[in-house]
Protein backbone atom coordinates (compact mmCIF):
# COMPACT_ATOMS: atom_id res chain seq x y z
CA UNK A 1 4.63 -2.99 -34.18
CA UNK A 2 1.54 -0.87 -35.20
CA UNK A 3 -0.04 -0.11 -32.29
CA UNK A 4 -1.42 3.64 -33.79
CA UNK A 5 0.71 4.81 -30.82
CA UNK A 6 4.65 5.34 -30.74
CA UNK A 7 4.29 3.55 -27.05
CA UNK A 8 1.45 1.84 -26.02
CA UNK A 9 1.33 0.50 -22.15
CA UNK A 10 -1.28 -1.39 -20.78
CA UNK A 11 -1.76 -1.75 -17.08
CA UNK A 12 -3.42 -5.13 -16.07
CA UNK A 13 -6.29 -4.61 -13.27
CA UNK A 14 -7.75 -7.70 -11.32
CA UNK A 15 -9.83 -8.34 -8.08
CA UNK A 16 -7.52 -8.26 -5.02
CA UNK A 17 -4.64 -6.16 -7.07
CA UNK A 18 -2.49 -4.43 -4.39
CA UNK A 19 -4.28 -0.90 -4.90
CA UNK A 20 -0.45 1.35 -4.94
CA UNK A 21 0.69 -1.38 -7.15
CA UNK A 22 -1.55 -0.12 -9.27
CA UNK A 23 -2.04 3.95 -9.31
CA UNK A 24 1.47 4.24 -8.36
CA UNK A 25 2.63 3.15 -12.09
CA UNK A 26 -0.21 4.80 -13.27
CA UNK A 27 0.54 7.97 -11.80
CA UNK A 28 3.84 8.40 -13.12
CA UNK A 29 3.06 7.06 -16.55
CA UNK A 30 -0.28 9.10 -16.75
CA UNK A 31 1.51 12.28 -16.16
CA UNK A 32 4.64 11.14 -18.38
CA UNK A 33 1.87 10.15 -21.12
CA UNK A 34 0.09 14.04 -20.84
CA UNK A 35 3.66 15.99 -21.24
CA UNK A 36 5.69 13.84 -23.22
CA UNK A 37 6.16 14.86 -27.20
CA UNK A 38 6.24 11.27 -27.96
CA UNK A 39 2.43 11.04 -26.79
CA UNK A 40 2.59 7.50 -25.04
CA UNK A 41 -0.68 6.00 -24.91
CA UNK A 42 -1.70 4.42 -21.15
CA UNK A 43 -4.72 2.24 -20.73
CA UNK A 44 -5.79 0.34 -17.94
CA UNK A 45 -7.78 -3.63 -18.85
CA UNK A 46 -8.87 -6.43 -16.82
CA UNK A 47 -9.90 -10.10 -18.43
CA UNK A 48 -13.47 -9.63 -18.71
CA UNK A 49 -13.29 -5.25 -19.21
CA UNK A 50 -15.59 -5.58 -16.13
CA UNK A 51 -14.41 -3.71 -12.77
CA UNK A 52 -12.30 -4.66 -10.06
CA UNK A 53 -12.15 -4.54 -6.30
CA UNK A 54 -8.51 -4.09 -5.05
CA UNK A 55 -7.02 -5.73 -1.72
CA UNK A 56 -8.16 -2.72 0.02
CA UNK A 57 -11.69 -2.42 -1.34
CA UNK A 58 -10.33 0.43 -3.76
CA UNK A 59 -13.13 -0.38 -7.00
CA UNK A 60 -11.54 0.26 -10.28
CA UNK A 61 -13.28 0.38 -13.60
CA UNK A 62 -10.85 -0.26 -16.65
CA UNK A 63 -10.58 1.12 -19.82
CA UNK A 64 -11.00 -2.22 -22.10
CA UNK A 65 -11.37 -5.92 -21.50
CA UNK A 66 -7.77 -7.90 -22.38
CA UNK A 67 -9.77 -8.94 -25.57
CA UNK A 68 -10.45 -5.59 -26.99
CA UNK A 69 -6.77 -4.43 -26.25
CA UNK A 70 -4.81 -4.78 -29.10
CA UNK A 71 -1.04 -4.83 -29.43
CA UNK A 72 0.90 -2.99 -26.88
CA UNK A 73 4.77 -2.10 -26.21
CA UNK A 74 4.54 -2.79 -22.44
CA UNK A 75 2.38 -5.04 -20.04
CA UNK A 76 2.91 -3.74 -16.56
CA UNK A 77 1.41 -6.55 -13.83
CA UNK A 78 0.49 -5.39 -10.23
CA UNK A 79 0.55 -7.46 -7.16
CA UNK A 80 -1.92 -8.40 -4.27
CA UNK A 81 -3.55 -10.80 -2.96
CA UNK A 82 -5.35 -11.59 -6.22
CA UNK A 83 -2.21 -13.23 -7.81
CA UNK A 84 -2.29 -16.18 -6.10
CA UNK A 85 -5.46 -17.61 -7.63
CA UNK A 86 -3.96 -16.21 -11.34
CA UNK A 87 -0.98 -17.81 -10.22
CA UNK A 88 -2.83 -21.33 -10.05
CA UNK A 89 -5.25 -20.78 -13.04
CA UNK A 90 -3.71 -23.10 -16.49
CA UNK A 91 -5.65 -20.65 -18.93
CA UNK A 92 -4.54 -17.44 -17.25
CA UNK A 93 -0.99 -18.35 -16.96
CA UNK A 94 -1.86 -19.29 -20.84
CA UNK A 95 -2.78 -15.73 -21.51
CA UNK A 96 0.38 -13.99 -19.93
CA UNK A 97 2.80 -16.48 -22.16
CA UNK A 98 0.50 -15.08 -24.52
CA UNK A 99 1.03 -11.36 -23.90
CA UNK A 100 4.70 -12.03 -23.99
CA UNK A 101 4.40 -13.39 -27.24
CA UNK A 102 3.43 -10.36 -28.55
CA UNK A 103 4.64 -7.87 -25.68
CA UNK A 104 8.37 -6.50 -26.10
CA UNK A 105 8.23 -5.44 -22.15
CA UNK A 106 6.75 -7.16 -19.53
CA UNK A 107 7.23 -5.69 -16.08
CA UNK A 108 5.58 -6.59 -12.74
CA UNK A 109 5.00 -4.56 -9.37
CA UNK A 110 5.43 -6.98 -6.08
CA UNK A 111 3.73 -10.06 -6.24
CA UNK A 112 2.67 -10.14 -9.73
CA UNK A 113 6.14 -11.88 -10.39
CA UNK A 114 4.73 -14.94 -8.96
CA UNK A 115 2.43 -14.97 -11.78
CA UNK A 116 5.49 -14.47 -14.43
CA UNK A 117 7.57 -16.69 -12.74
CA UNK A 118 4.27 -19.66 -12.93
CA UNK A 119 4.41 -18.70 -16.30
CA UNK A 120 7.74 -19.61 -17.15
CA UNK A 121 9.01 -15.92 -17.62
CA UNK A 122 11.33 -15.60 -15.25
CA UNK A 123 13.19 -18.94 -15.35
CA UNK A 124 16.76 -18.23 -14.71
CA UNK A 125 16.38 -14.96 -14.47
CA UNK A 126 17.01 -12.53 -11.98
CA UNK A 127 13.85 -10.36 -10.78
CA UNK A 128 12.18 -9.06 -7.13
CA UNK A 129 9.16 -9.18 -5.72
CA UNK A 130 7.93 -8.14 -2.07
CA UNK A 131 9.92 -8.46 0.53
CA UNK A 132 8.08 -11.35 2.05
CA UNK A 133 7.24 -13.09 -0.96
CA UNK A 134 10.44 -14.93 -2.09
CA UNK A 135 9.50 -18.39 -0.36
CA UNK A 136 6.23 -18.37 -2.76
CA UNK A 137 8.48 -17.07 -6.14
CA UNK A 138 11.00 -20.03 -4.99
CA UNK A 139 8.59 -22.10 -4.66
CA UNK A 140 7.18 -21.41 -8.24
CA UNK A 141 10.38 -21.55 -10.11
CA UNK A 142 13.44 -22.24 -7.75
CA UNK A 143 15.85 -21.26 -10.61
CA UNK A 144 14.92 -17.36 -10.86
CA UNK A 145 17.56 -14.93 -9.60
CA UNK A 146 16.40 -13.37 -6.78
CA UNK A 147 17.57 -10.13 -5.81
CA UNK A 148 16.23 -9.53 -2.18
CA UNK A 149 17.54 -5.97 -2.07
CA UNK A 150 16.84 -4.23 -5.59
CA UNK A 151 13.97 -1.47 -5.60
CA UNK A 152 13.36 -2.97 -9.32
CA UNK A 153 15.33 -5.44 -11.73
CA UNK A 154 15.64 -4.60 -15.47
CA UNK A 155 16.25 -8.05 -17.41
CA UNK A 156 16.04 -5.99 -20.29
CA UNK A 157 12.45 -7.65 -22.00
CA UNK A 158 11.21 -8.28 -18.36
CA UNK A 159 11.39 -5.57 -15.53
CA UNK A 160 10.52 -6.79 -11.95
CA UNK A 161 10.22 -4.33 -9.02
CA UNK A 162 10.21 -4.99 -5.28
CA UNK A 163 6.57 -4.18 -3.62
CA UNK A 164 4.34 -1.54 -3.49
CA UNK A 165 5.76 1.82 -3.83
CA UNK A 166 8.97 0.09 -5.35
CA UNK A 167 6.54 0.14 -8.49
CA UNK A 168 6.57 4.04 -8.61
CA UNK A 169 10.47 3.48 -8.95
CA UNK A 170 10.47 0.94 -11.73
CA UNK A 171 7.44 3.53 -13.83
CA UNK A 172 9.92 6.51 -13.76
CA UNK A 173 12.90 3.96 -14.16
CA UNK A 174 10.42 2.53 -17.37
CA UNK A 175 10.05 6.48 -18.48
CA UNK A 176 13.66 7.37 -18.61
CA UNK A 177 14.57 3.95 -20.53
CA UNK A 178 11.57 4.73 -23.02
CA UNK A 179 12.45 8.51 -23.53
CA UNK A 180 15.08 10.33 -21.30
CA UNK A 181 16.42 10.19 -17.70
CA UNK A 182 15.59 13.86 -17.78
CA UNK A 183 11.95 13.09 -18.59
CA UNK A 184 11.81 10.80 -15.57
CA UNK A 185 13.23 13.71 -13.03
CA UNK A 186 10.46 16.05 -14.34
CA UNK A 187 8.01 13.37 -14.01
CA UNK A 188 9.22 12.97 -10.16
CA UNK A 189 9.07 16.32 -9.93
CA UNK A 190 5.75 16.45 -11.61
CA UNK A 191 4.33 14.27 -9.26
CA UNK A 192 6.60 15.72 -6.22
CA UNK A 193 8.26 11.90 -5.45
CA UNK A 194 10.82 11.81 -3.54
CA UNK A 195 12.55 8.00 -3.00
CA UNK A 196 14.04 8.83 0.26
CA UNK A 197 11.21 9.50 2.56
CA UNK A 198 12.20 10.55 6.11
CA UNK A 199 12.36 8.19 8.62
């Protein structure tokens, strides 16, 4: 694919995206992106290239509108409340089916598998989502997998993670499948992550 880039990852932005689901996987690919030799290009888009308010009221302004993107290697798809209504919309769902066309890896944070799973992506597959979301992804396709206890499910062209900070997991599980396990520990480090918070 000639994307100018070896890797090319575009994060998808949209009003009422779950505001972790979002910077968390940006975090850890940003920094993998700026100390990597393989010089991964990361660039944020929503529909419209116009900016977003997230579930929290977190305002985001994205890099370029989902028309000006170009190819890419990997779609990742946040959660929040804002799925639902993608999750409904005919032409949107048209657009992700579209993106996997042309997208070797799609992978979702939380409830943006409700939107892959409305588009037909994750039919008989398994994949996660949030913890108290697996009544709605049943209830879009009732013959997806569900794992109710993975951090983050690799289905090799489609990667679904569990919520929220479960999406930091599935980035630095993405950056060690794209380059090296020991690229993902010194992006953990890098970003001082550590999956087993006290409790």
């Amino acid at each position: 694919m000639g994307t100018g880039h070896p890797l090319r990852i575009g994060l998808f932005v949209f009003d009422g995206a779950e505001e972790l689901d979002v910077v968390g996987p940006f975090e850890v690919l940003a920094w993998w992106a700026a100390h990597s030799e393989l010089h991964p290009e990361v660039v944020t888009f929503s529909l419209d290239g116009a900016g977003v308010r997230c579930a929290h009221g977190l305002s985001l302004v994205p890099d370029l509108p989902a028309g000006e993107l170009g190819p890419l290697h990997v779609l990742v798809y946040p959660g929040g409340r804002g799925t639902r209504v993608l999750a409904a919309s005919p032409e949107h769902l048209a657009w992700v089916r579209q993106m996997r066309a042309t997208t070797p890896l799609m992978a979702s944070v939380c409830t943006g598998a409700l939107v892959l799973a409305a588009a037909g992506l994750l039919a008989g597959r398994p994949a996660t989502t949030y913890w108290d979301a697996f009544d709605e992804l049943a209830g879009l396709d009732p013959s997806v997998l569900a794992d109710t206890e993975a951090r983050f499910v690799d289905d090799g062209d489609v990667v679904t993670s569990a919520g929220v900070s479960a999406g930091i997991d599935m980035a630095l599980h993405l950056v060690a499948r794209l380059e090296s396990p020991q690229m993902a520990r010194r992006v953990r480090r890098g970003i001082q992550y550590d999956p087993h918070p006290p409790v």
